[in-house]
PDB file of N, CA and C in Angstrom:
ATOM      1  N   UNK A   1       5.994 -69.188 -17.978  1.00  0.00           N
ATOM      2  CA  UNK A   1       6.380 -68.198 -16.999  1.00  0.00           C
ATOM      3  C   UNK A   1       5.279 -68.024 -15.970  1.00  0.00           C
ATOM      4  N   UNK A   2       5.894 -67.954 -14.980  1.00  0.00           N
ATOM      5  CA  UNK A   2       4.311 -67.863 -13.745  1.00  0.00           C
ATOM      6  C   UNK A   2       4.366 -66.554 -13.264  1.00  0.00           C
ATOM      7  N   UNK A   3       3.457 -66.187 -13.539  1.00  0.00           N
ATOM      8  CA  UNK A   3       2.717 -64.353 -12.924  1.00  0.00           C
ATOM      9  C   UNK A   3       2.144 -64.279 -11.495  1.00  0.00           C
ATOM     10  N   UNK A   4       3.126 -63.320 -10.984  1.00  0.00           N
ATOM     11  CA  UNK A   4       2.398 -63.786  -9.423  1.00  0.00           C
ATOM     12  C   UNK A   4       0.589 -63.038  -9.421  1.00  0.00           C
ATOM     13  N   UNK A   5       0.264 -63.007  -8.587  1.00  0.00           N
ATOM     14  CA  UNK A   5      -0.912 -62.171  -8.505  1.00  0.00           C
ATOM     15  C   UNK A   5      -1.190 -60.570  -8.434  1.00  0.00           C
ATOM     16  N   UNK A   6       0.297 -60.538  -7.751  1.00  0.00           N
ATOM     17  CA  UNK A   6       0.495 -58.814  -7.690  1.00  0.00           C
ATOM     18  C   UNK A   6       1.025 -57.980  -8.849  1.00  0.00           C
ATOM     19  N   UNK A   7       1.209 -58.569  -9.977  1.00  0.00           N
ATOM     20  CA  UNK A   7       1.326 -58.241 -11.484  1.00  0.00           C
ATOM     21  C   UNK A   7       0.108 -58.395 -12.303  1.00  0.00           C
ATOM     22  N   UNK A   8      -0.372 -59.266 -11.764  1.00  0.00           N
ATOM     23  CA  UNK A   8      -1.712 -59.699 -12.811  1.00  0.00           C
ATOM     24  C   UNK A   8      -2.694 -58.741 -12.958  1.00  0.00           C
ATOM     25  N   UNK A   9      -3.061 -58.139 -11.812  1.00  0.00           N
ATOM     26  CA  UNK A   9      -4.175 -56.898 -12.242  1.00  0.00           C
ATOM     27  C   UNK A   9      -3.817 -56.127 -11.150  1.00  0.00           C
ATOM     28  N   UNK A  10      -2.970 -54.556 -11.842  1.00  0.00           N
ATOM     29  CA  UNK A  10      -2.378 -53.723 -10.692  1.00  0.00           C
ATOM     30  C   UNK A  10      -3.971 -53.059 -10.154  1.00  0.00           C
ATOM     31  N   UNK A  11      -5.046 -52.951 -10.567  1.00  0.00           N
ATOM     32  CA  UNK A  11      -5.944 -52.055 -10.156  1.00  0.00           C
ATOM     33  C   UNK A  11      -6.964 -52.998  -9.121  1.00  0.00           C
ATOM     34  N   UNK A  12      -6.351 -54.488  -8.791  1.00  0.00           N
ATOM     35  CA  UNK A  12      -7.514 -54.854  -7.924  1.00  0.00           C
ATOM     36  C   UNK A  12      -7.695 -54.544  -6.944  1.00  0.00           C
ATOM     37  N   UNK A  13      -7.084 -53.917  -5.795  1.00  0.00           N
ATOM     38  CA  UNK A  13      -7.594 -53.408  -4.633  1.00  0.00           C
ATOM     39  C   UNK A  13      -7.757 -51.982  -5.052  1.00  0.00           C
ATOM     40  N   UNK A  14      -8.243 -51.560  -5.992  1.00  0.00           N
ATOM     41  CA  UNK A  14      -8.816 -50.300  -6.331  1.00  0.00           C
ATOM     42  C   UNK A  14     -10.024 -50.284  -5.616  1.00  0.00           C
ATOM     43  N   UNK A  15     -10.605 -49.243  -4.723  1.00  0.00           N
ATOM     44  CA  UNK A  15     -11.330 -48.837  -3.978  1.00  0.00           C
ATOM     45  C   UNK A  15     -12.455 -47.866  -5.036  1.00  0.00           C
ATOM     46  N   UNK A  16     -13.585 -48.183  -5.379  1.00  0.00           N
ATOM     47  CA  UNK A  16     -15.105 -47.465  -6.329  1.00  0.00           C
ATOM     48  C   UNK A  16     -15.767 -46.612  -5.057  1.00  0.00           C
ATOM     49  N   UNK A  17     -15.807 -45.654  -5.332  1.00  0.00           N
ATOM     50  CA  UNK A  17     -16.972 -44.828  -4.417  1.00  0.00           C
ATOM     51  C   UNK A  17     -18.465 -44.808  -5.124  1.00  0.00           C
ATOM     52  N   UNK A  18     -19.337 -45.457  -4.481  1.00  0.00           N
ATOM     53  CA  UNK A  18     -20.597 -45.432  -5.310  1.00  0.00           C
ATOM     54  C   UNK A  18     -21.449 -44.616  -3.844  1.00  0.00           C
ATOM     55  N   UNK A  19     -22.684 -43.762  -4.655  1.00  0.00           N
ATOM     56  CA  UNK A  19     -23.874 -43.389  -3.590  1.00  0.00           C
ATOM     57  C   UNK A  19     -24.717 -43.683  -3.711  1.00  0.00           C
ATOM     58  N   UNK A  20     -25.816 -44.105  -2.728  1.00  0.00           N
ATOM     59  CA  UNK A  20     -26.499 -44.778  -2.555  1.00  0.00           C
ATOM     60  C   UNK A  20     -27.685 -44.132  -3.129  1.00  0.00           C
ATOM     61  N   UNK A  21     -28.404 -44.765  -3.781  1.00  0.00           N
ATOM     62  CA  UNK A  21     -29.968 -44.190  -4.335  1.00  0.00           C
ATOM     63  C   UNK A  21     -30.801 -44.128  -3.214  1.00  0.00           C
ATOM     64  N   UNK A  22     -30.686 -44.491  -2.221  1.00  0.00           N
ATOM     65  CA  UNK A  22     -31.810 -43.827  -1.261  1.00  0.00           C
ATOM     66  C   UNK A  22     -31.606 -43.253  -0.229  1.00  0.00           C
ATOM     67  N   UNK A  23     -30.444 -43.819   0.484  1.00  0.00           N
ATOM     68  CA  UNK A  23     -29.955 -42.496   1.533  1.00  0.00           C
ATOM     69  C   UNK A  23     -29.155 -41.537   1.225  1.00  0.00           C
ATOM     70  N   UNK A  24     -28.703 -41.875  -0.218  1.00  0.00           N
ATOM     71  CA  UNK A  24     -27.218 -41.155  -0.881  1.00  0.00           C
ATOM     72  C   UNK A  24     -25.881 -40.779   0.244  1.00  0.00           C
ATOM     73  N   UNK A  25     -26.048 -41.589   1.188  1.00  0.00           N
ATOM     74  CA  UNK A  25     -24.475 -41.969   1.236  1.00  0.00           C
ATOM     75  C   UNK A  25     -23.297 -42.501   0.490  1.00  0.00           C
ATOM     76  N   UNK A  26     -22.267 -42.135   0.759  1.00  0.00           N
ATOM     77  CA  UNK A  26     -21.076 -42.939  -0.092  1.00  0.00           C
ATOM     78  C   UNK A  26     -20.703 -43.894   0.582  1.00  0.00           C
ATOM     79  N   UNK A  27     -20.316 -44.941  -0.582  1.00  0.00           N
ATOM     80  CA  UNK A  27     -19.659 -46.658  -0.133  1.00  0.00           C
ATOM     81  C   UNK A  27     -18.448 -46.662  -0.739  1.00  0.00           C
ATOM     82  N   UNK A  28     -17.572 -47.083   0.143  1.00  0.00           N
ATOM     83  CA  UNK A  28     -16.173 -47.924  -0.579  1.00  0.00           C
ATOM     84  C   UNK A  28     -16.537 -49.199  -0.744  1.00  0.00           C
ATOM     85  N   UNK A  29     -16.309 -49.468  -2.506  1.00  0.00           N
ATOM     86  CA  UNK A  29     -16.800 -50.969  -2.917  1.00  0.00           C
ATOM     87  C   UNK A  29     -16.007 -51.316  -3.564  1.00  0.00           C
ATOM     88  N   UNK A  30     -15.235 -52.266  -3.163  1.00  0.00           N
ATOM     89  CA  UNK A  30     -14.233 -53.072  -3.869  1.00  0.00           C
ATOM     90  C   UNK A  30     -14.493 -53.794  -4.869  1.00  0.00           C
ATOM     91  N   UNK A  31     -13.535 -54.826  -5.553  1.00  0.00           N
ATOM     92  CA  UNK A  31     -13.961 -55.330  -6.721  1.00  0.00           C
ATOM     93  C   UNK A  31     -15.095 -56.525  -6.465  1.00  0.00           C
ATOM     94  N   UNK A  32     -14.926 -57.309  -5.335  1.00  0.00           N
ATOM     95  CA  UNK A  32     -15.435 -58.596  -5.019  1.00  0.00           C
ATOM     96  C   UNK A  32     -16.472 -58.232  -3.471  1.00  0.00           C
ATOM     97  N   UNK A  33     -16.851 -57.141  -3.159  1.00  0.00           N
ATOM     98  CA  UNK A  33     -17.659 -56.614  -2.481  1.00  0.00           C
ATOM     99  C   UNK A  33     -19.433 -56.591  -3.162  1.00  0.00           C
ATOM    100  N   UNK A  34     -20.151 -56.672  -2.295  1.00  0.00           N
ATOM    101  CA  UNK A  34     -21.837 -56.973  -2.881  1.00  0.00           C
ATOM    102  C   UNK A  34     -21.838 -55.119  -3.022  1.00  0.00           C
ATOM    103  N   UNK A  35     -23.185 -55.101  -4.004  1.00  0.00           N
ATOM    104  CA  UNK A  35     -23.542 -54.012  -4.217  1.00  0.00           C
ATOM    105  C   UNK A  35     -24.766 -54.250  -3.556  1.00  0.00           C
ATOM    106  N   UNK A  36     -24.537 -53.189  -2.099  1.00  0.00           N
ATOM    107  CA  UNK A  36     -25.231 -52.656  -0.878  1.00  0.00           C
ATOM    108  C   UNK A  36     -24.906 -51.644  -0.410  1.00  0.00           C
ATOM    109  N   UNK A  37     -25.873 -50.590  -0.332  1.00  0.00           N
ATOM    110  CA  UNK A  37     -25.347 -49.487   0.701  1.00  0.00           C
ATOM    111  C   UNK A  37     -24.930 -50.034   2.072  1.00  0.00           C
ATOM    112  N   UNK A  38     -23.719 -49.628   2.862  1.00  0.00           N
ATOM    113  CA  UNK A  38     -23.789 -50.018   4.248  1.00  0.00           C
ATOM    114  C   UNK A  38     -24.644 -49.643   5.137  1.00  0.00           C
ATOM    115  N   UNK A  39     -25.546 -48.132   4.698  1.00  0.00           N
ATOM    116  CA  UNK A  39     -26.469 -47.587   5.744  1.00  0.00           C
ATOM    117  C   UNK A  39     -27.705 -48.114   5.745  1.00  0.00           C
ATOM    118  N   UNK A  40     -28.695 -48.522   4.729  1.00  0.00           N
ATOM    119  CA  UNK A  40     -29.808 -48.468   4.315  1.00  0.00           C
ATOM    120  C   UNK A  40     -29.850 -50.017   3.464  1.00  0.00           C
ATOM    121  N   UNK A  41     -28.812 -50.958   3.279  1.00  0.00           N
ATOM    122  CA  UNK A  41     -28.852 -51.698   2.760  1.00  0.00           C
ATOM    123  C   UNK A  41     -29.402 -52.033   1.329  1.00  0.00           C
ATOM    124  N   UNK A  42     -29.626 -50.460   0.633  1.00  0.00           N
ATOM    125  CA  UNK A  42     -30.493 -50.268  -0.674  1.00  0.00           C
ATOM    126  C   UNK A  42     -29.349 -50.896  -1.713  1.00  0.00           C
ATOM    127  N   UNK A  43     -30.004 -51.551  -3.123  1.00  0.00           N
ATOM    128  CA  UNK A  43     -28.949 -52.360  -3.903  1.00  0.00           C
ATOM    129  C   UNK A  43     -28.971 -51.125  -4.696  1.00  0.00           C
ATOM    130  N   UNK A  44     -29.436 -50.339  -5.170  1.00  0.00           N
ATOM    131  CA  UNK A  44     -29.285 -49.406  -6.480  1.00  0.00           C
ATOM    132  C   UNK A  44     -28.043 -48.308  -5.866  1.00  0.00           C
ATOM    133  N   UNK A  45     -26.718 -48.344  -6.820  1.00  0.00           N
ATOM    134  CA  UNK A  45     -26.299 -47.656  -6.502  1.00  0.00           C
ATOM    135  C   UNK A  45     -25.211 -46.875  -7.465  1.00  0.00           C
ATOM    136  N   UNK A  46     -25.126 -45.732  -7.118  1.00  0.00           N
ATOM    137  CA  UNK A  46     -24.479 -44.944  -8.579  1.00  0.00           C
ATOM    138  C   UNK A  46     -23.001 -44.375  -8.441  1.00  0.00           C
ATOM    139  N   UNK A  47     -22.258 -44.506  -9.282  1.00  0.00           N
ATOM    140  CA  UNK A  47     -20.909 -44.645  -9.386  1.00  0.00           C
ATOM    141  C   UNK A  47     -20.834 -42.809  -9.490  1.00  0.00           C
ATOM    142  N   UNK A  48     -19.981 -42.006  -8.447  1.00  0.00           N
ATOM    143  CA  UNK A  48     -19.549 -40.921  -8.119  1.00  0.00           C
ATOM    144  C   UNK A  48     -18.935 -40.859  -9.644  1.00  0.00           C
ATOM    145  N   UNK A  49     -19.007 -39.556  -9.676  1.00  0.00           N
ATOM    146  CA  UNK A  49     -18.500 -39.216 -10.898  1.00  0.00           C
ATOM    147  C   UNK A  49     -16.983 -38.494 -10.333  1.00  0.00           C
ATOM    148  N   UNK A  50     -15.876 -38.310 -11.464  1.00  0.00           N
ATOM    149  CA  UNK A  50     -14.248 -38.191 -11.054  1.00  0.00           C
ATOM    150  C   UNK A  50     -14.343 -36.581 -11.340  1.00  0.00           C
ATOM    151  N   UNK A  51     -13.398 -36.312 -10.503  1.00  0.00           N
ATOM    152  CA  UNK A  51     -12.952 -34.630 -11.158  1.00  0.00           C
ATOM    153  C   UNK A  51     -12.090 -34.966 -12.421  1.00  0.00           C
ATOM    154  N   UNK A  52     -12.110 -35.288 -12.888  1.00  0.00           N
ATOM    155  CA  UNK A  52     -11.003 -35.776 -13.961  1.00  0.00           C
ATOM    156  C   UNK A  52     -11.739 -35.381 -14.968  1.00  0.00           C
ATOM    157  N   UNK A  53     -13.070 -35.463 -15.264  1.00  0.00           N
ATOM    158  CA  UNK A  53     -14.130 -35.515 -16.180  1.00  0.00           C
ATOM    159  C   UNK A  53     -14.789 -33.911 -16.051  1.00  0.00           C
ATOM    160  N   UNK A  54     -14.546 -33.559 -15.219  1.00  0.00           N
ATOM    161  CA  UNK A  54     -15.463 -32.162 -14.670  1.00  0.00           C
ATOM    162  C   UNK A  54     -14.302 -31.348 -15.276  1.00  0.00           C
ATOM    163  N   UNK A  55     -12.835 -31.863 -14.652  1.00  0.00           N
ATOM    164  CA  UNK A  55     -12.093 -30.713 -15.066  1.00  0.00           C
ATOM    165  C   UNK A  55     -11.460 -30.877 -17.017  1.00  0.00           C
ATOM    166  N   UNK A  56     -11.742 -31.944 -17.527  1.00  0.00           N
ATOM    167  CA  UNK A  56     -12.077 -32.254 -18.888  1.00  0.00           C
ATOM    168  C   UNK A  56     -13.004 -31.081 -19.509  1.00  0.00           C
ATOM    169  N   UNK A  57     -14.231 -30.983 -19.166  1.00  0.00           N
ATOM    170  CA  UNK A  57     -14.997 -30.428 -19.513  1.00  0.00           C
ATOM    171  C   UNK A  57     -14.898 -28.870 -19.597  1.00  0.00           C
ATOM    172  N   UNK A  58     -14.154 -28.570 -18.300  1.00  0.00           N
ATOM    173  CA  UNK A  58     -13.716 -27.407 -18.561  1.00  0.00           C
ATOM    174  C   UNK A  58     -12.929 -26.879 -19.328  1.00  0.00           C
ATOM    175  N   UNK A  59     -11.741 -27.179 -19.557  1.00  0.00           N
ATOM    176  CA  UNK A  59     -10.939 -27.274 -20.451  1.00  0.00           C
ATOM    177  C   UNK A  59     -11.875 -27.278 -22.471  1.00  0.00           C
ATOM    178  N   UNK A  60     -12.316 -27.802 -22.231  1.00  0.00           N
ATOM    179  CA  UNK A  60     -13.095 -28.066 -23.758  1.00  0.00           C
ATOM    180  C   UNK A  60     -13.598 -26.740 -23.374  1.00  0.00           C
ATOM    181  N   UNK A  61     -14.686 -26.462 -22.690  1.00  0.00           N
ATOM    182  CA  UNK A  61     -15.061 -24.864 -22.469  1.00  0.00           C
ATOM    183  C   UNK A  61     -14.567 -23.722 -22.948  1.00  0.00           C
ATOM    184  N   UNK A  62     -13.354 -24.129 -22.606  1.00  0.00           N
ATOM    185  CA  UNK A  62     -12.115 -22.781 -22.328  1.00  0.00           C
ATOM    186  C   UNK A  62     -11.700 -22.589 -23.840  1.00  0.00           C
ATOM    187  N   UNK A  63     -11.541 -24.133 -24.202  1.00  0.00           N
ATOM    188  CA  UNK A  63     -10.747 -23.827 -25.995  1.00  0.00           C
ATOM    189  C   UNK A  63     -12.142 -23.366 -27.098  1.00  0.00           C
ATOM    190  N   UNK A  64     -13.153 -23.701 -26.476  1.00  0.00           N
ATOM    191  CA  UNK A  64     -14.554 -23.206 -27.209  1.00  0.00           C
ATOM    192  C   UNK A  64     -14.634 -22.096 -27.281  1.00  0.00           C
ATOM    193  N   UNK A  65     -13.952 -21.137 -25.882  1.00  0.00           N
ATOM    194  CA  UNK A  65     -14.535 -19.830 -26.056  1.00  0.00           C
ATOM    195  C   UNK A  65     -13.371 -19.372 -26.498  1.00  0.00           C
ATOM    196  N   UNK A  66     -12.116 -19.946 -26.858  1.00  0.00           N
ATOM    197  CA  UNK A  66     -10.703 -19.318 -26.887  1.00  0.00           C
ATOM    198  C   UNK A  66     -11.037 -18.871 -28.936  1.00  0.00           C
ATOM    199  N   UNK A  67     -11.991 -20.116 -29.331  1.00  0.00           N
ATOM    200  CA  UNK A  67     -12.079 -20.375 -30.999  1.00  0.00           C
ATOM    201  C   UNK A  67     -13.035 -18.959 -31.382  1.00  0.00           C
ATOM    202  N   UNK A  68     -14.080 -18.297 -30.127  1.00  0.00           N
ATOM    203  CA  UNK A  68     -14.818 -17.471 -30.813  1.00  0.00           C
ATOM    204  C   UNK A  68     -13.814 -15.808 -30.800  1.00  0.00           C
TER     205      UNK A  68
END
């Protein structure tokens, strides 16, 4: 059976927001994109963290204080 490409991996044009370790700007970095800031051209760079995780956390909070 032949798999086209647009089945094969639904998340490849998924767009990563990373910031930059020295100017801390944000980059849209694709999958097959270099790891470079566009401003400062610095390679170290750190993956934005999701609200998904923040609002996780809260939630655990909430049932922590719901248990006392």
């Amino acid at each position: 059976m032949d798999q086209g490409k647009d089945g094969a991996n639904p998340t490849k044009s998924q767009i990563m927001i990373y910031i930059c370790g020295e100017c801390h700007q944000e980059n849209e970095i694709k999958a097959r994109d270099p790891i470079r800031c566009r401003e400062c051209g610095y390679r170290i760079m750190y993956k934005k963290r999701t609200k998904r995780s923040i609002l996780l956390q809260f939630v655990f909070l909430l049932y922590l204080l719901c248990l006392l």
